[in-house]
Protein backbone atom coordinates (compact mmCIF):
# COMPACT_ATOMS: atom_id res chain seq x y z
CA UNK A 1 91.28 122.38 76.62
CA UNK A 2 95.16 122.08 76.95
CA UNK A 3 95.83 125.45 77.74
CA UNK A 4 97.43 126.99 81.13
CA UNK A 5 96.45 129.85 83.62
CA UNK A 6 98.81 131.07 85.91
CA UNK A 7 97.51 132.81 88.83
CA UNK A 8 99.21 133.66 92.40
CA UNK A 9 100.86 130.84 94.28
CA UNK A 10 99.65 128.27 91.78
CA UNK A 11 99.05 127.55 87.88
CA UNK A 12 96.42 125.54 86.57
CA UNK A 13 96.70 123.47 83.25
CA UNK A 14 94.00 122.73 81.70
CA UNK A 15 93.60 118.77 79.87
CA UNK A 16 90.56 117.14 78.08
CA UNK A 17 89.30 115.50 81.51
CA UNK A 18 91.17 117.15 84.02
CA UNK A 19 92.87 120.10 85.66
CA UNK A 20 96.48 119.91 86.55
CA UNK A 21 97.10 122.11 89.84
CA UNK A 22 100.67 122.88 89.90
CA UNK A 23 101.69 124.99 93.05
CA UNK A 24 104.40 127.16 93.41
CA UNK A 25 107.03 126.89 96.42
CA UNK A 26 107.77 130.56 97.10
CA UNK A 27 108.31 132.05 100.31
CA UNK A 28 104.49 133.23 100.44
CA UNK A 29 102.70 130.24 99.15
CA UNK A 30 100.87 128.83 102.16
CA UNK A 31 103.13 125.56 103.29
CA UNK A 32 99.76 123.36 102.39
CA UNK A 33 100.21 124.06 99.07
CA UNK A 34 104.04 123.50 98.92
CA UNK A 35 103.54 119.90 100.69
CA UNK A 36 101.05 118.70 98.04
CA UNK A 37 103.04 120.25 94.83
CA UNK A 38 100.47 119.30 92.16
CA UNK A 39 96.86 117.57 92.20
CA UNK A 40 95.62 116.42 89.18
CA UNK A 41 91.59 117.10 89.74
CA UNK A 42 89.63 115.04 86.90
CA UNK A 43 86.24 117.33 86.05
CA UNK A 44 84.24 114.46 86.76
CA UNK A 45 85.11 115.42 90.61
CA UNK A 46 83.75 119.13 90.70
CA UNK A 47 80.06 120.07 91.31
CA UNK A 48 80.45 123.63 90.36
CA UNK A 49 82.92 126.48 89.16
CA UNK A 50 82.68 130.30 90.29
CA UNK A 51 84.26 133.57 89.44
CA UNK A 52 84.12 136.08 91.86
CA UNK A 53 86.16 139.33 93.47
CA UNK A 54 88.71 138.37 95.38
CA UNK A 55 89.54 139.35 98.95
CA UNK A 56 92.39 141.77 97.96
CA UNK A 57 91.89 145.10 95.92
CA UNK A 58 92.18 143.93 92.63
CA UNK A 59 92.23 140.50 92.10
CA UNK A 60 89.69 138.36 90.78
CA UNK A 61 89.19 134.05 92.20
CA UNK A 62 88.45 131.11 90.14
CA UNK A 63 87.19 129.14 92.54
CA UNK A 64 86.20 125.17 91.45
CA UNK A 65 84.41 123.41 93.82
CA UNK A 66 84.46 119.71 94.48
CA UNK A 67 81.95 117.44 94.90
CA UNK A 68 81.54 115.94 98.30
CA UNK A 69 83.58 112.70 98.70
CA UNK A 70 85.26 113.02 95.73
CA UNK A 71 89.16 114.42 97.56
CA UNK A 72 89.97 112.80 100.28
CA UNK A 73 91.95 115.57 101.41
CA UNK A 74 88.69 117.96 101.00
CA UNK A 75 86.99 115.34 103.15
CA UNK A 76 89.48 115.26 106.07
CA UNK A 77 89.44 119.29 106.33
CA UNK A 78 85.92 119.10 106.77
CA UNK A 79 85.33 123.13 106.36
CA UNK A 80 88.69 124.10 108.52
CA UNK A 81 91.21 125.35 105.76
CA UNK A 82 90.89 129.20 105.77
CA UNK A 83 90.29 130.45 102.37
CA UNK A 84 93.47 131.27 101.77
CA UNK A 85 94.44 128.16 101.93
CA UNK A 86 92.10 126.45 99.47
CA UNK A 87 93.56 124.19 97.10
CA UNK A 88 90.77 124.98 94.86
CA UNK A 89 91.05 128.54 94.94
CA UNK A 90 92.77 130.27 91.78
CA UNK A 91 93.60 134.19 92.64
CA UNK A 92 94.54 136.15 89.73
CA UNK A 93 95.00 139.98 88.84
CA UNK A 94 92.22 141.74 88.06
CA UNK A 95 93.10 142.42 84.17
CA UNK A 96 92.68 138.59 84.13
CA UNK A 97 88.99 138.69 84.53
CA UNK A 98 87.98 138.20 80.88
CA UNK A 99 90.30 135.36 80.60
CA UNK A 100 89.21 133.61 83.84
CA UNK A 101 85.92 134.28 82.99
CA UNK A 102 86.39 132.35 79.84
CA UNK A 103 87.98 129.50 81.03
CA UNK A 104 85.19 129.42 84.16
CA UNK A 105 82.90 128.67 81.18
CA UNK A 106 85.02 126.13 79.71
CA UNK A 107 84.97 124.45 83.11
CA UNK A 108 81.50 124.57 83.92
CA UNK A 109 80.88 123.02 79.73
CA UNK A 110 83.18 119.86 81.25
CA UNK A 111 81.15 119.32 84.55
CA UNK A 112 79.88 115.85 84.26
CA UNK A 113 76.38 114.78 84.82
CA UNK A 114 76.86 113.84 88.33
CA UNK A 115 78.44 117.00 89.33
CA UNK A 116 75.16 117.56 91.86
CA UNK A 117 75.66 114.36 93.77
CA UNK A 118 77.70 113.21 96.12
CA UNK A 119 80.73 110.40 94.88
CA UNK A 120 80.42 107.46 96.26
CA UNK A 121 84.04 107.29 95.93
CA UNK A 122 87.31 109.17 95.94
CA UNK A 123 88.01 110.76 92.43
CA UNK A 124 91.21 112.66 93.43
CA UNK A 125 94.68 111.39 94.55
CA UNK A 126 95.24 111.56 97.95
CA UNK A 127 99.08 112.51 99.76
CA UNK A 128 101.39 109.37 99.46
CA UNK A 129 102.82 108.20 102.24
CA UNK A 130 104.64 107.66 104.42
CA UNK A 131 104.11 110.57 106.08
CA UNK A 132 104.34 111.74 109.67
CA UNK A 133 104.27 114.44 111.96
CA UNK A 134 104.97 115.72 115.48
CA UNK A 135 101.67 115.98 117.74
CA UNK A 136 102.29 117.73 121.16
CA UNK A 137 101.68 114.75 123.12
CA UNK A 138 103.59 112.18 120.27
CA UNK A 139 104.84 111.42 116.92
CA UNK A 140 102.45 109.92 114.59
CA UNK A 141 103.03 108.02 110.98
CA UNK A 142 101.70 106.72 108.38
CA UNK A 143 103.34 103.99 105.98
CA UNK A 144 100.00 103.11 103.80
CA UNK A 145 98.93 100.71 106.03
CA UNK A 146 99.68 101.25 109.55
CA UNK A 147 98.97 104.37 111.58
CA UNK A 148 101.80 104.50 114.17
CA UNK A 149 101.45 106.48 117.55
CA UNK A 150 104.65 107.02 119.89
CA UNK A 151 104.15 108.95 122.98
CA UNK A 152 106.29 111.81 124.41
CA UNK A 153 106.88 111.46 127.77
CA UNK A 154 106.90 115.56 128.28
CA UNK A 155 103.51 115.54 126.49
CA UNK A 156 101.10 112.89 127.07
CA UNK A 157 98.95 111.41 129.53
CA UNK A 158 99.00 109.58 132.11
CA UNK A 159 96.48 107.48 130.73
CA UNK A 160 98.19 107.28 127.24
CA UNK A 161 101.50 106.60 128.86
CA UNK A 162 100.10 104.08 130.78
CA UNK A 163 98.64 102.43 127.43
CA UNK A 164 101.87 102.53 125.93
CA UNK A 165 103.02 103.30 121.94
CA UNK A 166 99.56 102.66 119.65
CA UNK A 167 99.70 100.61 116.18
CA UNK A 168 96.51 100.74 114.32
CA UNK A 169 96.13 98.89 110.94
CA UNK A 170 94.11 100.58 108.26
CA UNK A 171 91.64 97.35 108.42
CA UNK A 172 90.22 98.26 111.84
CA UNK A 173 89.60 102.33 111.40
CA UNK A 174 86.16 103.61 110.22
CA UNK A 175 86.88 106.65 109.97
CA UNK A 176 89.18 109.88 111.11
CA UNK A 177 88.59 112.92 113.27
CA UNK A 178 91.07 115.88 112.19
CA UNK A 179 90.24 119.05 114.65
CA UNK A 180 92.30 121.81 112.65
CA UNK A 181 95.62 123.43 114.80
CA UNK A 182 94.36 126.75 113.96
CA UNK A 183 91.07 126.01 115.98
CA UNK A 184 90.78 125.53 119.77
CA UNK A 185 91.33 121.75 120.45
CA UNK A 186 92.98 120.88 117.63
CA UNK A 187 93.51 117.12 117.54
CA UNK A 188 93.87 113.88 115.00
CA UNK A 189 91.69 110.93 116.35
CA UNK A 190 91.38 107.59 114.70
CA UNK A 191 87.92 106.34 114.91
CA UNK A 192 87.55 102.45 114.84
CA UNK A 193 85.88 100.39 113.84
CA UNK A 194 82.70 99.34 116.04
CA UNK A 195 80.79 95.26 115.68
CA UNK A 196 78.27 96.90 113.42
CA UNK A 197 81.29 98.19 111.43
CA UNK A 198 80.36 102.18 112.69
CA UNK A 199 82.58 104.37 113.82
CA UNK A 200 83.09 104.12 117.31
CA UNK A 201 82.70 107.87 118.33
CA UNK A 202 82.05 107.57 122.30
CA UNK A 203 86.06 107.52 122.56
CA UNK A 204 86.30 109.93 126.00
CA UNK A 205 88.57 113.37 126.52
CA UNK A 206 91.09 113.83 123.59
CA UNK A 207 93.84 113.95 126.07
CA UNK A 208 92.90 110.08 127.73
CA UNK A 209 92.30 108.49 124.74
CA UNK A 210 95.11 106.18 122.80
CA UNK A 211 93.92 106.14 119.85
CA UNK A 212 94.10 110.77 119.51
CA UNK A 213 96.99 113.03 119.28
CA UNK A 214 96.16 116.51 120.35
CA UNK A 215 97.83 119.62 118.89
CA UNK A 216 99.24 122.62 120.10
CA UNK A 217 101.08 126.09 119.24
CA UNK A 218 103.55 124.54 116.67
CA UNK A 219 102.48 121.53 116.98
CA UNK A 220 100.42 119.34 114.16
CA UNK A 221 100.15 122.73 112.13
CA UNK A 222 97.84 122.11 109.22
CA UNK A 223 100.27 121.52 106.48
CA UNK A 224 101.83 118.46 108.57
CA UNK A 225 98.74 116.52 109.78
CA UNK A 226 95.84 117.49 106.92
CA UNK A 227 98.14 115.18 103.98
CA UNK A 228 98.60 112.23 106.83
CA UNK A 229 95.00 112.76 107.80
CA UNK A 230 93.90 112.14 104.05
CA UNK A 231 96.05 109.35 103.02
CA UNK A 232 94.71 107.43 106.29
CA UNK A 233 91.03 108.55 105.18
CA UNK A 234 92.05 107.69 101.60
CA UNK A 235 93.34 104.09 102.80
CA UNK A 236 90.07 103.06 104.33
CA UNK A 237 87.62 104.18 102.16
CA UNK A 238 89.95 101.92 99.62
CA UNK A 239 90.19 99.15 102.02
CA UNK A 240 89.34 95.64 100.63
CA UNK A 241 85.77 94.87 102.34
CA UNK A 242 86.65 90.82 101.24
CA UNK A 243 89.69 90.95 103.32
CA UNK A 244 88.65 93.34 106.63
CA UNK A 245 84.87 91.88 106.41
CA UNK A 246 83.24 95.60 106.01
CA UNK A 247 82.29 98.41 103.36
CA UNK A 248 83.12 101.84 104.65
CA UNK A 249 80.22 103.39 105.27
CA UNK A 250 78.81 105.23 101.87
CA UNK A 251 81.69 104.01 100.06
CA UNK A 252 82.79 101.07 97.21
CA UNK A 253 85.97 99.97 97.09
CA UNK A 254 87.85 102.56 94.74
CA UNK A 255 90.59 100.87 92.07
CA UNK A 256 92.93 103.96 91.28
CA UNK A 257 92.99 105.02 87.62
CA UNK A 258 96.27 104.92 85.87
CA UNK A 259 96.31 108.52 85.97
CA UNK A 260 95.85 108.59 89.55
CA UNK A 261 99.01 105.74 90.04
CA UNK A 262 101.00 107.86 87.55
CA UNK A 263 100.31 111.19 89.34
CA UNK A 264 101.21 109.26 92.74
CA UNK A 265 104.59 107.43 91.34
CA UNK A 266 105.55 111.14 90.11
CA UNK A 267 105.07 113.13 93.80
CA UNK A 268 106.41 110.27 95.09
CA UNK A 269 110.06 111.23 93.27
CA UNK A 270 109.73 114.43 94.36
CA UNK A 271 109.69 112.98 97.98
CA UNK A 272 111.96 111.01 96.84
CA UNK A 273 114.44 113.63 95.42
CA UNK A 274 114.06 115.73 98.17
CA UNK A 275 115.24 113.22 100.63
CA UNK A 276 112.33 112.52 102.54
CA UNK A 277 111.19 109.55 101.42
CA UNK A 278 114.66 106.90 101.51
CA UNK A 279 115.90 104.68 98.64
CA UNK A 280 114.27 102.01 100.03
CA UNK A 281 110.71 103.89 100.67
CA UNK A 282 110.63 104.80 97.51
CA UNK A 283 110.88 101.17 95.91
CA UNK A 284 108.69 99.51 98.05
CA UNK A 285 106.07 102.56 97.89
CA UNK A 286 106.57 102.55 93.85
CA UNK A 287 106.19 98.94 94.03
CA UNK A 288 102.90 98.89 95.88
CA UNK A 289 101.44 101.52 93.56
CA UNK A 290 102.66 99.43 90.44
CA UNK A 291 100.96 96.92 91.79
CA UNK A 292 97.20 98.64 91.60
CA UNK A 293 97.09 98.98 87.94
């Protein structure tokens, strides 16, 4: 298409396969969107495009809807985001209509032929790590292969203090459990990995059990924990089933596109540039990514 629409809080630039989601960083954008910066969502990942009203007086939302499984991040959220905070949301002024409607069309003409079924693999780049963020009862992060739990001793349990700081590696999680912080009992929990290579879901209480961090007012707020919750979800669904002895369930093992590495390497300099991801991050990170083409 290779043409741009700019709508409120984000612009979206339109290629021959994909849509490049560029989000702006102003004072109103919601703080999800200014964490992930850009997404680069290839058509073959939607399952349907709408155009509709939008919730304030005159504006008009382009609204692209993903397939299931295909983001990672879409995954994770599991239904929680509030609509304003929809990645896949486009809100424009009204006198735009005409023009969304046209490139709605355009969209819907680039839909591939599996855009009614489910992927049976991730077709969007999830957040790079490392990433982290502050849980009420301890910090958690996230270095692409290691989930990291350390406790606070003002907020956790007895029964987690007792158990002491948590390392899980990506090889023995199924699966991950991400209760939004805007919705009572907001909590993270890393499911592993049972003998028939399940989930193991019959973990106890949120607050007893190691392997959860539970949230709290301004704590694990949705633009901190959704991106670490993602990357972890992304990293075992792309697990190596020769090397952990399991297929995630539903899932092949997914070899990133160039485009995907490329789009990856690139957020990961912004990270890089704005000093939260070190010199030495950032080489071994761009390394490892090199290293999937």
């Amino acid at each position: 298409m290779g043409d741009v629409l700019a709508g409120i809080h984000s612009t979206w630039e339109f290629d021959t396969d994909s849509v490049l989601i560029r989000f702006e960083r102003g004072i109103r954008t919601p703080k999800l969107f200014q964490v992930l910066g850009e997404r680069r969502i290839p058509y073959e990942a939607l399952s349907s495009v709408e155009l509709a009203p939008g919730s304030r007086k005159g504006t008009v939302v382009l609204h692209a809807v993903p397939r299931p499984g295909a983001d990672p991040l879409v995954e994770a959220a599991a239904g929680q985001l509030r609509q304003a905070a929809d990645p896949y949301r486009l809100v424009l002024p009204a006198e735009r209509e005409s023009l969304a409607a046209y490139y709605a069309g355009e969209l819907r003409s680039a839909l591939g032929p599996e855009a009614g079924q489910d992927a049976d693999r991730h077709l969007v780049a999830a957040p790079v790590a490392p990433l982290q963020f502050k849980a009420y009862d301890g910090k958690v992060s996230f270095d692409s292969k290691v989930v990291s739990f350390r406790w606070f001793w003002t907020g956790a349990s007895s029964a987690k203090w007792k158990a002491g700081d948590q390392t899980f590696p990506v090889s023995e999680l199924a699966d991950v459990e991400w209760r939004s912080p805007e919705i009572a009992g907001g909590h993270l929990r890393l499911l592993r990995r049972g003998p028939d290579g399940e989930p193991e879901r019959d973990q106890g209480p949120v607050d007893q059990d190691p392997a959860t961090v539970v949230f709290g007012p301004g704590y694990g707020l949705v633009h901190e924990s959704l991106p670490l919750a993602a990357a972890v979800l992304e990293a075992i669904h792309a697990s190596d089933p020769e090397e952990n002895g399991h297929r995630a369930p539903g899932r092949g093992k997914r070899r990133a596109a160039p485009a995907d590495i490329a789009e990856r390497i690139r957020h990961l300099g912004e990270l890089h540039r704005s000093g939260l991801v070190t010199d030495e991050e950032f080489t071994a990170k761009k390394r490892e990514l090199l290293a999937e083409l």
